[in-house]
C-alpha atoms as a PDB file:
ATOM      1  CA  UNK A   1      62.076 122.102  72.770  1.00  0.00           C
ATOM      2  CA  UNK A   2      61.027 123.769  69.688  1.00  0.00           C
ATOM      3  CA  UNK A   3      63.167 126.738  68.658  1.00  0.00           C
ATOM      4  CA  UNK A   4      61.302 130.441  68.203  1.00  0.00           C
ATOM      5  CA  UNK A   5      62.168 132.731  65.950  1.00  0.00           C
ATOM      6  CA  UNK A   6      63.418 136.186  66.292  1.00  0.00           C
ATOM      7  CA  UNK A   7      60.864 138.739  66.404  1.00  0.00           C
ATOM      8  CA  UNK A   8      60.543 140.687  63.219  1.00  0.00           C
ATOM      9  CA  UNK A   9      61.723 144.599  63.327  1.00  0.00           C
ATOM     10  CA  UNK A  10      58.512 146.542  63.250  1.00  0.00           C
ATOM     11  CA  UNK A  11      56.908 147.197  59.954  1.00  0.00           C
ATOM     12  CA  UNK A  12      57.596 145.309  56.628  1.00  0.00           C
ATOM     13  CA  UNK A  13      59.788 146.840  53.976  1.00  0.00           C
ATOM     14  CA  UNK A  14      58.416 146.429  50.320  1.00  0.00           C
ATOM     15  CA  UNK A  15      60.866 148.080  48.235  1.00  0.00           C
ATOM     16  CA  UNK A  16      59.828 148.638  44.982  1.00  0.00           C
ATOM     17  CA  UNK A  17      61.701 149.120  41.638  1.00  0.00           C
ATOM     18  CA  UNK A  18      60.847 150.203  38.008  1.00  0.00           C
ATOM     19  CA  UNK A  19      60.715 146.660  36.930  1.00  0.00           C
ATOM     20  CA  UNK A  20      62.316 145.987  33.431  1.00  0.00           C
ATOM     21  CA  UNK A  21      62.568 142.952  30.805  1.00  0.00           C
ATOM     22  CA  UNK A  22      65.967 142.186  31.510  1.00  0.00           C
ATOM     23  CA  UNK A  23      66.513 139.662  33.894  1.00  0.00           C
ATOM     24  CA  UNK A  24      69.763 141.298  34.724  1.00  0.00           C
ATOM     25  CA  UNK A  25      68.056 143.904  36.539  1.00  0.00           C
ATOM     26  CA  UNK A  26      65.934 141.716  38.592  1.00  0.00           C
ATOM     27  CA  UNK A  27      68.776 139.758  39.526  1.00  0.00           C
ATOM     28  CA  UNK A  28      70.300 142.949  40.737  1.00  0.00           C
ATOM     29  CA  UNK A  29      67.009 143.815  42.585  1.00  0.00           C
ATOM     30  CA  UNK A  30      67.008 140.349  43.957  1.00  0.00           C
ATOM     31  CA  UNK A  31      70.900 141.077  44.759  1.00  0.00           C
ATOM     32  CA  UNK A  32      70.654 144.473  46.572  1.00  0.00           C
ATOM     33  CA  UNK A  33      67.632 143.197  48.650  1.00  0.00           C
ATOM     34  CA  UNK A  34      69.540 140.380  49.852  1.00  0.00           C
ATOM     35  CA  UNK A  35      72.118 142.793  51.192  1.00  0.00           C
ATOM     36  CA  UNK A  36      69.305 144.927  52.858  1.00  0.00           C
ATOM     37  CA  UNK A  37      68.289 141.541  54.384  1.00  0.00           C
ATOM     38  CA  UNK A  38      71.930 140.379  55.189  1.00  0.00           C
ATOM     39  CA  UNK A  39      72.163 143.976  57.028  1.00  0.00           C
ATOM     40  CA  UNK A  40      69.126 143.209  59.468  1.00  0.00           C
ATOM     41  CA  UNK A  41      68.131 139.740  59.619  1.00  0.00           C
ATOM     42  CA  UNK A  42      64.995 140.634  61.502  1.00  0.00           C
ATOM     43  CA  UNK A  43      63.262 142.895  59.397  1.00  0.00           C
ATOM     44  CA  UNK A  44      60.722 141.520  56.958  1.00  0.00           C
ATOM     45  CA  UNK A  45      61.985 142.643  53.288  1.00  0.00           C
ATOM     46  CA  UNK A  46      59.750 141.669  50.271  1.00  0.00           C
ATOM     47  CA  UNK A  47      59.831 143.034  47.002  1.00  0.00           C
ATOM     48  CA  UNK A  48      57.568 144.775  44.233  1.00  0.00           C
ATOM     49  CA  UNK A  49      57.750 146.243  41.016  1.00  0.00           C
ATOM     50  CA  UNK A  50      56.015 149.722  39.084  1.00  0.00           C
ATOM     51  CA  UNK A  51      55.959 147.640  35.763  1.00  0.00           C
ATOM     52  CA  UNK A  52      56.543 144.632  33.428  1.00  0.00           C
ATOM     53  CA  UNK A  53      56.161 142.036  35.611  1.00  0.00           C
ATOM     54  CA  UNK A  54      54.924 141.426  39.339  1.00  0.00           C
ATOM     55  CA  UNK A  55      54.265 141.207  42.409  1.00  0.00           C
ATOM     56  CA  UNK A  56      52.506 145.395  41.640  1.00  0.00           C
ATOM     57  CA  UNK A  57      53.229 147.082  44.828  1.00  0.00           C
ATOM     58  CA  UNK A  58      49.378 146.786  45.394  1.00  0.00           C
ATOM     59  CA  UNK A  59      49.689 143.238  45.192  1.00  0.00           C
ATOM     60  CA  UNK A  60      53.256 143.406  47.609  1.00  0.00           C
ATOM     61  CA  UNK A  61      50.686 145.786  50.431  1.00  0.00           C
ATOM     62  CA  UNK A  62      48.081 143.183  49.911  1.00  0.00           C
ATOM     63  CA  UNK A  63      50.148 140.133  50.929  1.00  0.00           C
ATOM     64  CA  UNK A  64      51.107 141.478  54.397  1.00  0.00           C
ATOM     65  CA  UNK A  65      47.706 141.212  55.624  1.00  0.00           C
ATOM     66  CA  UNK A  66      47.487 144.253  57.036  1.00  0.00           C
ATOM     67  CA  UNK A  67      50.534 143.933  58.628  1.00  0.00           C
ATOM     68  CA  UNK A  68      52.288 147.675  58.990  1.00  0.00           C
ATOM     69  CA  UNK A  69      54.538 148.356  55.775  1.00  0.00           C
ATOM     70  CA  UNK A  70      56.499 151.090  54.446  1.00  0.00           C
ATOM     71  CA  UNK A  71      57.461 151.366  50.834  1.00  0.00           C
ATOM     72  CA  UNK A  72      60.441 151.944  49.717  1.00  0.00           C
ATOM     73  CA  UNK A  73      61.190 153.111  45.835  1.00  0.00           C
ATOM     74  CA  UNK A  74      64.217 151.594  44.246  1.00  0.00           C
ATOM     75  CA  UNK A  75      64.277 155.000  42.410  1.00  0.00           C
ATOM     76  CA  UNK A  76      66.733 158.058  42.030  1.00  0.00           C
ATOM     77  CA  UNK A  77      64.077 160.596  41.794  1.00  0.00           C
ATOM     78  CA  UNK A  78      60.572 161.925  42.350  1.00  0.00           C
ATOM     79  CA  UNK A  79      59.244 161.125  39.027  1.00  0.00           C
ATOM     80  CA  UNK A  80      56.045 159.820  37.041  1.00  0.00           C
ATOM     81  CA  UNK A  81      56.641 156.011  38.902  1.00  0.00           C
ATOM     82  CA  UNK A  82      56.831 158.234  42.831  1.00  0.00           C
ATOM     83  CA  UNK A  83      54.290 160.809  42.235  1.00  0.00           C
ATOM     84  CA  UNK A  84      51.498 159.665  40.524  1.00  0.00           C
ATOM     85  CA  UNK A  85      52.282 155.661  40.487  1.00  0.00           C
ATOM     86  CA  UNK A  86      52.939 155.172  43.591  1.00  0.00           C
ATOM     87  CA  UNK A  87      49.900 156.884  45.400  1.00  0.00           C
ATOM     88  CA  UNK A  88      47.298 155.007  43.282  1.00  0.00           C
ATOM     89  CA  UNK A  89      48.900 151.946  44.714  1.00  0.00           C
ATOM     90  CA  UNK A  90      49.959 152.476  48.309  1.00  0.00           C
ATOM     91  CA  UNK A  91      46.874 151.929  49.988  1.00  0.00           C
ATOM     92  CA  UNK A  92      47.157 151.646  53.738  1.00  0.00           C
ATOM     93  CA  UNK A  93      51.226 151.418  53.569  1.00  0.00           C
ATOM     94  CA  UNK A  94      53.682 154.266  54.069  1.00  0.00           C
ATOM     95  CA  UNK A  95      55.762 155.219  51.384  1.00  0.00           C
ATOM     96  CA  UNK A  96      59.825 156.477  52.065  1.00  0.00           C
ATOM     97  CA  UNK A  97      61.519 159.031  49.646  1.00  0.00           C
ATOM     98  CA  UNK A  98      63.449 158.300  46.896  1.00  0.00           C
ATOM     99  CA  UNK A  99      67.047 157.081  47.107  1.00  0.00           C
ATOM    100  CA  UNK A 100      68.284 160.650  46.116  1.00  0.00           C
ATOM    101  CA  UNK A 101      69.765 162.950  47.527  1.00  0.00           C
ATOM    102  CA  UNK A 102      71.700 161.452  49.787  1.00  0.00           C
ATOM    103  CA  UNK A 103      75.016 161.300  51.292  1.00  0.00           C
ATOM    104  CA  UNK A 104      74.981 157.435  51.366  1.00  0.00           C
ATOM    105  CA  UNK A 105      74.160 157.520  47.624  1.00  0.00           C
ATOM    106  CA  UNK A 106      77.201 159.949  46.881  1.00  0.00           C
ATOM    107  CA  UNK A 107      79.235 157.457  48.539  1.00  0.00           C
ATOM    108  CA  UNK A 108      78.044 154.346  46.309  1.00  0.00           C
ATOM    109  CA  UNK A 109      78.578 156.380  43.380  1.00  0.00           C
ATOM    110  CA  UNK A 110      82.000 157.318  44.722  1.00  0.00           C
ATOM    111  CA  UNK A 111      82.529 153.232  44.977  1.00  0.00           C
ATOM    112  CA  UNK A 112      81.645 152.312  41.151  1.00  0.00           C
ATOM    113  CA  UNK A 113      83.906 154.974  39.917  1.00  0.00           C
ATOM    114  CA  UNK A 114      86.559 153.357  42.125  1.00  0.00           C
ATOM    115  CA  UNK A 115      86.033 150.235  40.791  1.00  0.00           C
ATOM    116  CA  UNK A 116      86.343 151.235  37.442  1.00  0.00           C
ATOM    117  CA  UNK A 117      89.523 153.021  37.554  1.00  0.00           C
ATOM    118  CA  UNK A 118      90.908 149.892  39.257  1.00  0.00           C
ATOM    119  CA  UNK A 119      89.855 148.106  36.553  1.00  0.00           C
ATOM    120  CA  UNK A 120      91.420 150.812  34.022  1.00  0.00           C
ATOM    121  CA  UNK A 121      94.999 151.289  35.998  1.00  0.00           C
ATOM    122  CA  UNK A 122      94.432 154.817  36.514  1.00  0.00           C
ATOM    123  CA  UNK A 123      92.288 157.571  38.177  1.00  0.00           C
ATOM    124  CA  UNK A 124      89.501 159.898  36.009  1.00  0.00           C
ATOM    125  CA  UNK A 125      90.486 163.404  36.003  1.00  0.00           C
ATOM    126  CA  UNK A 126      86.615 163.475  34.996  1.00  0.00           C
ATOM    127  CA  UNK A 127      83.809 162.134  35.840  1.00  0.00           C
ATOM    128  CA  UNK A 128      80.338 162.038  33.062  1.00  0.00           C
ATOM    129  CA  UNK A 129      77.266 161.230  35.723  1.00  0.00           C
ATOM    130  CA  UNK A 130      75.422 159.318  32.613  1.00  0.00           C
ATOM    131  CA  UNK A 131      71.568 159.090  33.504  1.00  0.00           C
ATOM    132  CA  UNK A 132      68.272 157.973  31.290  1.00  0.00           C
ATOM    133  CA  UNK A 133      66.877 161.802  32.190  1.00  0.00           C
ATOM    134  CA  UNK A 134      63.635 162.949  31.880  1.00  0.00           C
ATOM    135  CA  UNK A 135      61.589 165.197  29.154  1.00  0.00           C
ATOM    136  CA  UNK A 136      59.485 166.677  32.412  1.00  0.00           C
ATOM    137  CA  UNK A 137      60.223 170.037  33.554  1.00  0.00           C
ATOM    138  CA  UNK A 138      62.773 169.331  36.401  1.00  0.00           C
ATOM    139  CA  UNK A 139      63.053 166.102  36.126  1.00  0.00           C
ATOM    140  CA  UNK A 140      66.376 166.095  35.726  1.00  0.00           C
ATOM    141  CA  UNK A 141      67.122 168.810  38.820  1.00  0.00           C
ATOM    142  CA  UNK A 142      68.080 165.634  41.107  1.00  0.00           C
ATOM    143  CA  UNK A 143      70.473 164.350  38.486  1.00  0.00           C
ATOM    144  CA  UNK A 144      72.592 168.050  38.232  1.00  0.00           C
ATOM    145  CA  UNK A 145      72.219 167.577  42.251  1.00  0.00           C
ATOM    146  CA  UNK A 146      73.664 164.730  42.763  1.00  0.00           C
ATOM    147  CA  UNK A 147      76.451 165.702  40.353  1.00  0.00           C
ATOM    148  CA  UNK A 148      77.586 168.855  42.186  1.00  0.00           C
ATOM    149  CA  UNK A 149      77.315 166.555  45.385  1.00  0.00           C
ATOM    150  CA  UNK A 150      79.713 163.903  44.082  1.00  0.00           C
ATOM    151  CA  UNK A 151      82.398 166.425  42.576  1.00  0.00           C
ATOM    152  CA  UNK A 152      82.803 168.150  46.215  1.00  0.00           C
ATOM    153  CA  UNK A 153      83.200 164.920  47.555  1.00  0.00           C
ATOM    154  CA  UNK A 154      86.013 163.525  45.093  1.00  0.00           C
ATOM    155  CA  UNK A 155      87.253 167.049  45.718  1.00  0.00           C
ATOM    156  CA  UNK A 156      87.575 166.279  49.719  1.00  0.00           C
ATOM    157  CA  UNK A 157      88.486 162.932  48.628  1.00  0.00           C
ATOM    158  CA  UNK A 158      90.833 163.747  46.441  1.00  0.00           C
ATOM    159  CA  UNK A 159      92.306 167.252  47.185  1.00  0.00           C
ATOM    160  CA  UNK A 160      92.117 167.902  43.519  1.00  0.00           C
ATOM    161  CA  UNK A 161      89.450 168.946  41.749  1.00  0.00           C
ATOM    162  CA  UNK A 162      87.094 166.483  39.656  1.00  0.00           C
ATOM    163  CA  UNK A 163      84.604 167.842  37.522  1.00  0.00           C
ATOM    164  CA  UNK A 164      81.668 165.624  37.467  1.00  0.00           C
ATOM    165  CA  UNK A 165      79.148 166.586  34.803  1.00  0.00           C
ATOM    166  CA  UNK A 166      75.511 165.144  34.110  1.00  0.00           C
ATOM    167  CA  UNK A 167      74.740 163.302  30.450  1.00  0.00           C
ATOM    168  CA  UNK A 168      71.339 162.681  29.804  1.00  0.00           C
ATOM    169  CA  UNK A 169      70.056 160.161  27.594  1.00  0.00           C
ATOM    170  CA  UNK A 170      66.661 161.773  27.142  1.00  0.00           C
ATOM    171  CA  UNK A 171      66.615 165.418  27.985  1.00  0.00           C
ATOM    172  CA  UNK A 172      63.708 168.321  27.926  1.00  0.00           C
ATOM    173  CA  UNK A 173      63.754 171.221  25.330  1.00  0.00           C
ATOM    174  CA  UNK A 174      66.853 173.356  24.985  1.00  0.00           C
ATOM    175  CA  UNK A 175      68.702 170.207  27.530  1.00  0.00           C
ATOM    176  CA  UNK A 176      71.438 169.465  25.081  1.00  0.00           C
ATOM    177  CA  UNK A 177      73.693 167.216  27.683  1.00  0.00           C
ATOM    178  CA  UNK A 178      74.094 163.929  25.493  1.00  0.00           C
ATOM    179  CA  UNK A 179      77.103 161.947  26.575  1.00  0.00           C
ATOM    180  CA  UNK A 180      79.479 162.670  23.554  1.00  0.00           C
ATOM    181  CA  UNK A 181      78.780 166.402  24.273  1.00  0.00           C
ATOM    182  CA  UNK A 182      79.516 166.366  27.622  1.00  0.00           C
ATOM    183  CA  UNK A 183      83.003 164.542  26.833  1.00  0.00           C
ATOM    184  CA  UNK A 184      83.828 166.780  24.481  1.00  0.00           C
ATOM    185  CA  UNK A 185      83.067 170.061  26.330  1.00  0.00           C
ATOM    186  CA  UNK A 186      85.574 168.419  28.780  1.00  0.00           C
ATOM    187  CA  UNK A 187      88.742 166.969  26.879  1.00  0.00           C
ATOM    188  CA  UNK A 188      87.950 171.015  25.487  1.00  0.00           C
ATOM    189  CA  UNK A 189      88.690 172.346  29.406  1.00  0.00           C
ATOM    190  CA  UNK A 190      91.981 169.333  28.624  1.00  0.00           C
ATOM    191  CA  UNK A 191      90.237 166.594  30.506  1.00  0.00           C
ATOM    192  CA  UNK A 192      91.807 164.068  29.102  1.00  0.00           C
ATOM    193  CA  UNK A 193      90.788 160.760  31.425  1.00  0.00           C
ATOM    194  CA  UNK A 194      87.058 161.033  31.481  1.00  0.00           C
ATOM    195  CA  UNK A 195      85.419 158.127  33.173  1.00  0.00           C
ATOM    196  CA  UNK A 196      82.012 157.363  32.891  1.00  0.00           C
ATOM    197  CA  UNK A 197      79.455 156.816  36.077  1.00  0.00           C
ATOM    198  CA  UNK A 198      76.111 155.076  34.991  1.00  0.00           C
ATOM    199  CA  UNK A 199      72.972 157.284  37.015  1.00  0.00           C
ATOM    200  CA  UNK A 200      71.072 154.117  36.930  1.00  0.00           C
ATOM    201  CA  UNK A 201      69.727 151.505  39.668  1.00  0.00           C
ATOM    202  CA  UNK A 202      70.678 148.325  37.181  1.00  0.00           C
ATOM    203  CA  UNK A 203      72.210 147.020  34.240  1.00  0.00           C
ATOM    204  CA  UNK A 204      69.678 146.871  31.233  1.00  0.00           C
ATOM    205  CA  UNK A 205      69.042 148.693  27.838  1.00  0.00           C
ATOM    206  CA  UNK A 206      70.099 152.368  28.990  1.00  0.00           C
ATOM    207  CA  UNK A 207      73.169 151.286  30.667  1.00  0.00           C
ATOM    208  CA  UNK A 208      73.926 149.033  27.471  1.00  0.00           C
ATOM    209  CA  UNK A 209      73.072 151.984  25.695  1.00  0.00           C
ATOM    210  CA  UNK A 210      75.395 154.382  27.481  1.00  0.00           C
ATOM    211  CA  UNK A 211      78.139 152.041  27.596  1.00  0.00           C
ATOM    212  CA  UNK A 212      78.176 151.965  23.412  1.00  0.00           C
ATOM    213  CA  UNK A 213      78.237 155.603  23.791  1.00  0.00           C
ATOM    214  CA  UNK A 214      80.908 155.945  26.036  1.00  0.00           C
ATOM    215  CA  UNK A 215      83.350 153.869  24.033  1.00  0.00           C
ATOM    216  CA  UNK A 216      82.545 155.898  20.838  1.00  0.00           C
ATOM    217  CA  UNK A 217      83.397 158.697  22.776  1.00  0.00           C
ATOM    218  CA  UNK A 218      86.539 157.539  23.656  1.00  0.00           C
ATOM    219  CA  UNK A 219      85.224 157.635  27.385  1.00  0.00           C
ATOM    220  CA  UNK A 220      88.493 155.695  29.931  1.00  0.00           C
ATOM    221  CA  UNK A 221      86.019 153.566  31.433  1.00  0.00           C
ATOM    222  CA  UNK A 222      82.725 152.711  32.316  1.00  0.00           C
ATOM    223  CA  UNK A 223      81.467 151.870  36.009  1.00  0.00           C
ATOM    224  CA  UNK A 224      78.804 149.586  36.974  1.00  0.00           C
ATOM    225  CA  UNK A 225      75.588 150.500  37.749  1.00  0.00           C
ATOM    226  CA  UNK A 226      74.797 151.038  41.087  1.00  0.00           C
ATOM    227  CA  UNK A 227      72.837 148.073  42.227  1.00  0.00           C
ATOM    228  CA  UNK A 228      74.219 145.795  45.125  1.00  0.00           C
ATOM    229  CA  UNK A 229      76.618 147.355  47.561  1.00  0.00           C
ATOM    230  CA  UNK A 230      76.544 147.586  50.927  1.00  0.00           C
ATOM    231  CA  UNK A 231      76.176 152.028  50.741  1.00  0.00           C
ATOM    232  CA  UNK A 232      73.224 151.240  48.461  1.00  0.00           C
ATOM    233  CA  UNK A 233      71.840 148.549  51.377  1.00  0.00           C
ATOM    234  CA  UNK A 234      72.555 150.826  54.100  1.00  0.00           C
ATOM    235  CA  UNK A 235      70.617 153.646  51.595  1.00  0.00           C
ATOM    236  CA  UNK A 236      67.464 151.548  52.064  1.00  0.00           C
ATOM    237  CA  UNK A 237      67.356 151.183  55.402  1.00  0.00           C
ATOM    238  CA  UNK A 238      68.108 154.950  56.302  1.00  0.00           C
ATOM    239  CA  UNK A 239      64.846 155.479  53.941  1.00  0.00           C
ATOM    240  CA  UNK A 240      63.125 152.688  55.424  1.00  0.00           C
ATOM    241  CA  UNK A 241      64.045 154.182  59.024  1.00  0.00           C
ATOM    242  CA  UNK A 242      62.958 157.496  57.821  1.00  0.00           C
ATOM    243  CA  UNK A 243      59.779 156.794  57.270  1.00  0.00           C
ATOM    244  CA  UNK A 244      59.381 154.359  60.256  1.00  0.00           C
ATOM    245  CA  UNK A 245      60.369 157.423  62.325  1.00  0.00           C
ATOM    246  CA  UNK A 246      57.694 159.544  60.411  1.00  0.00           C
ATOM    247  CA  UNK A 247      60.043 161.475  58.181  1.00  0.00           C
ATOM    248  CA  UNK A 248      58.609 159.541  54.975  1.00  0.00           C
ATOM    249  CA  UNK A 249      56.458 161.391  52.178  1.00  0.00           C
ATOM    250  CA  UNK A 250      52.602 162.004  52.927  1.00  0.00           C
ATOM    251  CA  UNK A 251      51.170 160.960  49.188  1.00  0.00           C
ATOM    252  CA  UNK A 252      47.484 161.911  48.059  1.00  0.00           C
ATOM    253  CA  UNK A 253      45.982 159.596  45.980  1.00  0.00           C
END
């Protein structure tokens, strides 16, 4: 008797990521989704990417065959890619919210700085949340966010408090928050174990980047990016779920 296969869990989930020319952070993609896959073996996963290289999320929405799908973007914020990429693209698919803000996220962030001071032999007494940033008015609101969100939680952690403070790679007018500021503004409040917590979905240029930085600034350590974990897996679905439940984001073309 031929064997049938499980019934696939409702709509398809394209998740969709900035796309980039490093192959490191496709592998991570690739990584992460395998996770989200591992998590619940029934649901339909495919990927897509905003840039560089394919399959386009148009492309991802046109291979279902009209099959339901929600998208959900590998991204930390509502920016250029979520509110004017995305909408132009998502045809008759759903789309989920951004990753951030969210408690799961706090909690994967929480995990790389663990790692890290493992890795180190000792525990940060602070914490630089180092993201690419934005030049667009608010664009870098979710970033402060999700700062004040992890620093309560290392304080409940903890029971000490852990200043975690936002460095931006690219910042707006009058946004001075580079990453050697931000470590010296806090070895200045006698911080002297400052580790440093990449803001970023995947290894590539700006976490290269930030990385160089961080050892000039005499940074303890610096954490992975956030890529495959299981918080970051469970992240996705909750979006995913979202969405299916009709909590996503209505977008206008």
């Amino acid at each position: 008797m031929a064997s049938i296969s499980p019934p696939l869990d409702g709509p398809v989930l394209i998740a969709a990521a900035h796309g980039s020319r490093e192959a490191r952070a496709r592998t991570e993609t690739d990584r992460l989704l395998t996770e989200v896959r591992a998590l619940r073996p029934a649901l339909r996963v495919e990927s897509a990417f905003f840039d560089i290289h394919g399959p386009t999320v148009d492309e991802a929405v046109a291979a279902v065959r009209g099959a339901p799908a929600i998208v959900v973007p590998l991204l930390l914020g509502a920016g250029f890619h979520f509110t004017v990429d995305l909408p132009a693209v998502l045809g008759p698919a759903r789309a989920a919210k951004p990753l951030a803000p969210h408690l799961l996220l706090t909690e994967a962030l929480a995990y790389r700085l663990q790692e890290a001071e493992t890795h180190a032999g000792l525990p940060a007494d602070a914490v630089v949340l180092a993201a690419a940033g934005s030049r667009r008015p608010g664009g870098n609101d979710g970033c402060y966010a999700v700062a004040r969100h992890l620093s309560t939680a290392l304080h409940a952690w903890r029971r000490e408090t852990v200043p975690v403070r936002p460095a931006l790679l690219c910042a707006g007018h009058g946004e001075d928050r580079s990453l050697a500021r931000t470590a010296r503004d806090l070895r200045a409040e006698g911080r002297t174990r400052i580790a440093v917590v990449p803001y970023l979905m995947a290894p590539g240029c700006f976490f290269d980047h930030l990385a160089a930085e961080a050892e000039r600034a005499g940074c303890m350590c610096t954490a992975r990016p956030l890529g495959a974990q299981a918080a970051m897996a469970r992240l996705v679905l909750a979006r995913f779920d979202e969405a299916r439940n009709g909590h996503g984001v209505p977008l206008a073309a």
